[in-house]
C-alpha atoms as a PDB file:
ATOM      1  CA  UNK A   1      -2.749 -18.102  12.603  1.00  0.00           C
ATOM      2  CA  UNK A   2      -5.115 -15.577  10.156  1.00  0.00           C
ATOM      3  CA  UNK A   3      -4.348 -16.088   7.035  1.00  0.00           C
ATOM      4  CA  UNK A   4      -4.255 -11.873   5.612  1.00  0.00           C
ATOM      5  CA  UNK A   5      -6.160 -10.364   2.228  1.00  0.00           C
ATOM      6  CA  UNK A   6      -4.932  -9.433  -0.517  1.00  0.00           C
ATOM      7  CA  UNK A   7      -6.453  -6.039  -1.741  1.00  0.00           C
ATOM      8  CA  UNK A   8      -5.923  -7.184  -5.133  1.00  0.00           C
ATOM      9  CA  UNK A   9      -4.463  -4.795  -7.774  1.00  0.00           C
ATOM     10  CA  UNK A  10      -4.709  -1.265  -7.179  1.00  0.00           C
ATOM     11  CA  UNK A  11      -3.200   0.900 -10.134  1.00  0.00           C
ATOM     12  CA  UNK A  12      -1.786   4.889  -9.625  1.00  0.00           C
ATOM     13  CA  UNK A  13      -4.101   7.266  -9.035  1.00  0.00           C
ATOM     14  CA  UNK A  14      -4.796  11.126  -7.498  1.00  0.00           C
ATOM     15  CA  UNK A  15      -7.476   9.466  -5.056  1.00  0.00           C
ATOM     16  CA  UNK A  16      -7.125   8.005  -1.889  1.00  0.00           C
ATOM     17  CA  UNK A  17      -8.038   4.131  -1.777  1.00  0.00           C
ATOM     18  CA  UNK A  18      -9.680   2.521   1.108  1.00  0.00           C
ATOM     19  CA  UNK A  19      -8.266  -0.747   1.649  1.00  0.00           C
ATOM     20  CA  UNK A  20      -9.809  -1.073   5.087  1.00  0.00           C
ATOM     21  CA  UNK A  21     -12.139   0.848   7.150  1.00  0.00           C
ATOM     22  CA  UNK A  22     -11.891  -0.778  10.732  1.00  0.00           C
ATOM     23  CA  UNK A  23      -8.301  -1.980  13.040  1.00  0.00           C
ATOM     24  CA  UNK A  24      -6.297  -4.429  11.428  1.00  0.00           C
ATOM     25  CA  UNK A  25      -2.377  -4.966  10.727  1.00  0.00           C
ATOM     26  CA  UNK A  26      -0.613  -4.024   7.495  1.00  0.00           C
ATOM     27  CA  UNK A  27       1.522  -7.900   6.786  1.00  0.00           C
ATOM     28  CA  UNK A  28       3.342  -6.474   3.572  1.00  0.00           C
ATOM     29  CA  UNK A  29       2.984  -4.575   0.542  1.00  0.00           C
ATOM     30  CA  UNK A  30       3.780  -5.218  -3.488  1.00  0.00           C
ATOM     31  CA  UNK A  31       4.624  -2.405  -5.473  1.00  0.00           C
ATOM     32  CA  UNK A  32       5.226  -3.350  -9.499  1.00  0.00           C
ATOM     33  CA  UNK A  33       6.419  -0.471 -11.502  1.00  0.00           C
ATOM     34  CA  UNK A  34       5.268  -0.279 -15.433  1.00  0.00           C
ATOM     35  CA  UNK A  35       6.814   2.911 -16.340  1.00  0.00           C
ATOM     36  CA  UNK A  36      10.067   5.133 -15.624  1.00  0.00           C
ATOM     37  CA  UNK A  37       8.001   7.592 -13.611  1.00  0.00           C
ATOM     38  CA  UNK A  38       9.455   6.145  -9.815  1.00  0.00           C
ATOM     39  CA  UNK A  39       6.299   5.568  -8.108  1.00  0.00           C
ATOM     40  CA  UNK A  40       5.292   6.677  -4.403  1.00  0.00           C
ATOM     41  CA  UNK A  41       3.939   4.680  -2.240  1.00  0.00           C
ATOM     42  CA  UNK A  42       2.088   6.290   0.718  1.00  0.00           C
ATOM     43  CA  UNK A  43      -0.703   4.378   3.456  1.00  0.00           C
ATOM     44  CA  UNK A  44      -2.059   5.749   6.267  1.00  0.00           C
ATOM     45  CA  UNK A  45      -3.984   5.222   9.133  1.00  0.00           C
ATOM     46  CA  UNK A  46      -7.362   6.434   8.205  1.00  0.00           C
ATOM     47  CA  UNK A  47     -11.088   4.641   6.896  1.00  0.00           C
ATOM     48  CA  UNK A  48     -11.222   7.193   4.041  1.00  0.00           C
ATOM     49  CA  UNK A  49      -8.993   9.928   3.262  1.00  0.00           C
ATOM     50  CA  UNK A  50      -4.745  10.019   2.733  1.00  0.00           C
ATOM     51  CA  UNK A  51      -3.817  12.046   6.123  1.00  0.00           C
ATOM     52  CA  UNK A  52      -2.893  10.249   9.401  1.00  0.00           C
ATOM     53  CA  UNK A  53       0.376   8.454  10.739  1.00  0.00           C
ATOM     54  CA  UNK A  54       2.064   7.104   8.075  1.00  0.00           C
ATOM     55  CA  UNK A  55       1.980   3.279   8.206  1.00  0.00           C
ATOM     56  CA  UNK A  56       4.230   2.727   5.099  1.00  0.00           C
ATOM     57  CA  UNK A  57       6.105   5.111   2.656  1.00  0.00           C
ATOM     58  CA  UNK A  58       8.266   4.027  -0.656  1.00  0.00           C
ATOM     59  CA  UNK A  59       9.994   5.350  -3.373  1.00  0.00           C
ATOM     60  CA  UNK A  60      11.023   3.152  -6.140  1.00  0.00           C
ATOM     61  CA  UNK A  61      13.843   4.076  -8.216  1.00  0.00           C
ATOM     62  CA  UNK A  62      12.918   1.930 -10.988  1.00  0.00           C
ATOM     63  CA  UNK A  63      16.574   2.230 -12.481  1.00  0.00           C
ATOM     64  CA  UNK A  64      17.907   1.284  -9.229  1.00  0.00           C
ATOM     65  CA  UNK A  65      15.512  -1.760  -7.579  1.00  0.00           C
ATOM     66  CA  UNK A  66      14.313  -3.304 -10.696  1.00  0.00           C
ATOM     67  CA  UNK A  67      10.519  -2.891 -11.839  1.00  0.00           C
ATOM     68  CA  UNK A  68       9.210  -5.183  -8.394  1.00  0.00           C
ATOM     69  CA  UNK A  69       9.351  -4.434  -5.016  1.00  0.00           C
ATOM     70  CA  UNK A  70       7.655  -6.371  -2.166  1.00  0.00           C
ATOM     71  CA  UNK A  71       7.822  -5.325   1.320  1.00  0.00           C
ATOM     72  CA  UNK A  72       6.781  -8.382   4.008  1.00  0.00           C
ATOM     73  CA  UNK A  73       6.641  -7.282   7.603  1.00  0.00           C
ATOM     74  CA  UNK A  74       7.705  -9.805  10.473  1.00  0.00           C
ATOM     75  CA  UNK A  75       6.245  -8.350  12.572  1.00  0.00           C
ATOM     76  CA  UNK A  76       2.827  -6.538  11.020  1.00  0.00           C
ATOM     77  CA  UNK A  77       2.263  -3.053  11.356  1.00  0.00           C
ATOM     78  CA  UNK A  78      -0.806  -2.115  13.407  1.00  0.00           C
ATOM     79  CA  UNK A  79      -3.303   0.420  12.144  1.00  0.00           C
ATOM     80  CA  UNK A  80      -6.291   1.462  14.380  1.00  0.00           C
ATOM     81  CA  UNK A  81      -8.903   3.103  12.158  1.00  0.00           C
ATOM     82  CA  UNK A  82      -8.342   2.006   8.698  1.00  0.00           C
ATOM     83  CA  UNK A  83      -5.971   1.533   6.164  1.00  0.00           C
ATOM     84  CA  UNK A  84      -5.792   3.932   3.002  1.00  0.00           C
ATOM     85  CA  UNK A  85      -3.526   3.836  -0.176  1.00  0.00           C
ATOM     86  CA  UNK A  86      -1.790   6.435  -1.886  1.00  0.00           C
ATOM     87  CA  UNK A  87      -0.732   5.204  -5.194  1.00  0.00           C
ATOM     88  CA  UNK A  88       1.289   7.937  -7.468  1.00  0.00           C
ATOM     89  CA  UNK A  89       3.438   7.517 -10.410  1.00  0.00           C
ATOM     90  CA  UNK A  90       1.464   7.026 -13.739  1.00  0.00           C
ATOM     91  CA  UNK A  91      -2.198   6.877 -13.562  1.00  0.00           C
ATOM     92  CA  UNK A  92      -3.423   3.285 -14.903  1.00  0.00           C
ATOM     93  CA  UNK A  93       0.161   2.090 -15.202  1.00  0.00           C
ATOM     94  CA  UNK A  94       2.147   1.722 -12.045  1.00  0.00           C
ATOM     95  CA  UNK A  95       0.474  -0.811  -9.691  1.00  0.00           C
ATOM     96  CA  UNK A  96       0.416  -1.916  -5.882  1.00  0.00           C
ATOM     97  CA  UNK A  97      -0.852  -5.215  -3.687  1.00  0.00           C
ATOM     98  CA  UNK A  98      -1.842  -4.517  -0.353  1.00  0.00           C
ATOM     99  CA  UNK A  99      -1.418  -7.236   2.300  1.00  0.00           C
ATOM    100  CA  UNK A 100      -3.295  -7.412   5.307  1.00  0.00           C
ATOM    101  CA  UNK A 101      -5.650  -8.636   8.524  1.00  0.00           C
ATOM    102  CA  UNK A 102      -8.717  -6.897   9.937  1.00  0.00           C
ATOM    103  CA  UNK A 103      -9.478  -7.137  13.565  1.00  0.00           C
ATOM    104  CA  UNK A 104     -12.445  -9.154  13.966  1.00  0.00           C
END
């Protein structure tokens, strides 16, 4: 079994974050809210910009789920030519661990 990478911490932005530009499998995500403005969550299958089948999508509702939110998939979702983030809620604040496997 492949161990999977951790993309490390990736904080809200307006630009698209490349996670991975080849095939690989999306194993789970982390999303860890820091302010009350409900993050969005967004990745797609693409090498560098945020358009493409949507992989994953999230909302939290801070008041709701708590400020933490992690997402492990079973069964890993399979992306084909990359794997970019969309990260909105407050820029520099809100944050979001990616978890996955390229195909080697």
């Amino acid at each position: 079994m492949k161990a999977c990478l951790s993309s490390g911490i990736n904080t809200a932005t307006n630009a698209a974050i490349v996670i991975a530009s080849t095939a690989g499998k999306l194993h789970g995500v982390q999303i860890v809210v820091k302010t009350t403005s409900d993050p969005i969550v967004i990745i797609y299958d693409n090498a560098t910009v945020r358009s493409g089948n949507v992989l994953y999508k999230r909302r939290i509702d801070s008041s709701v789920e708590g400020l933490t939110r992690i997402d492990l998939f079973p069964n890993p979702v399979v992306f084909s030519s990359g794997c970019v983030l969309s990260c909105t809620g407050t820029d520099g604040a809100d944050e979001s661990i990616i978890f996955y496997t390229t195909k080697v």
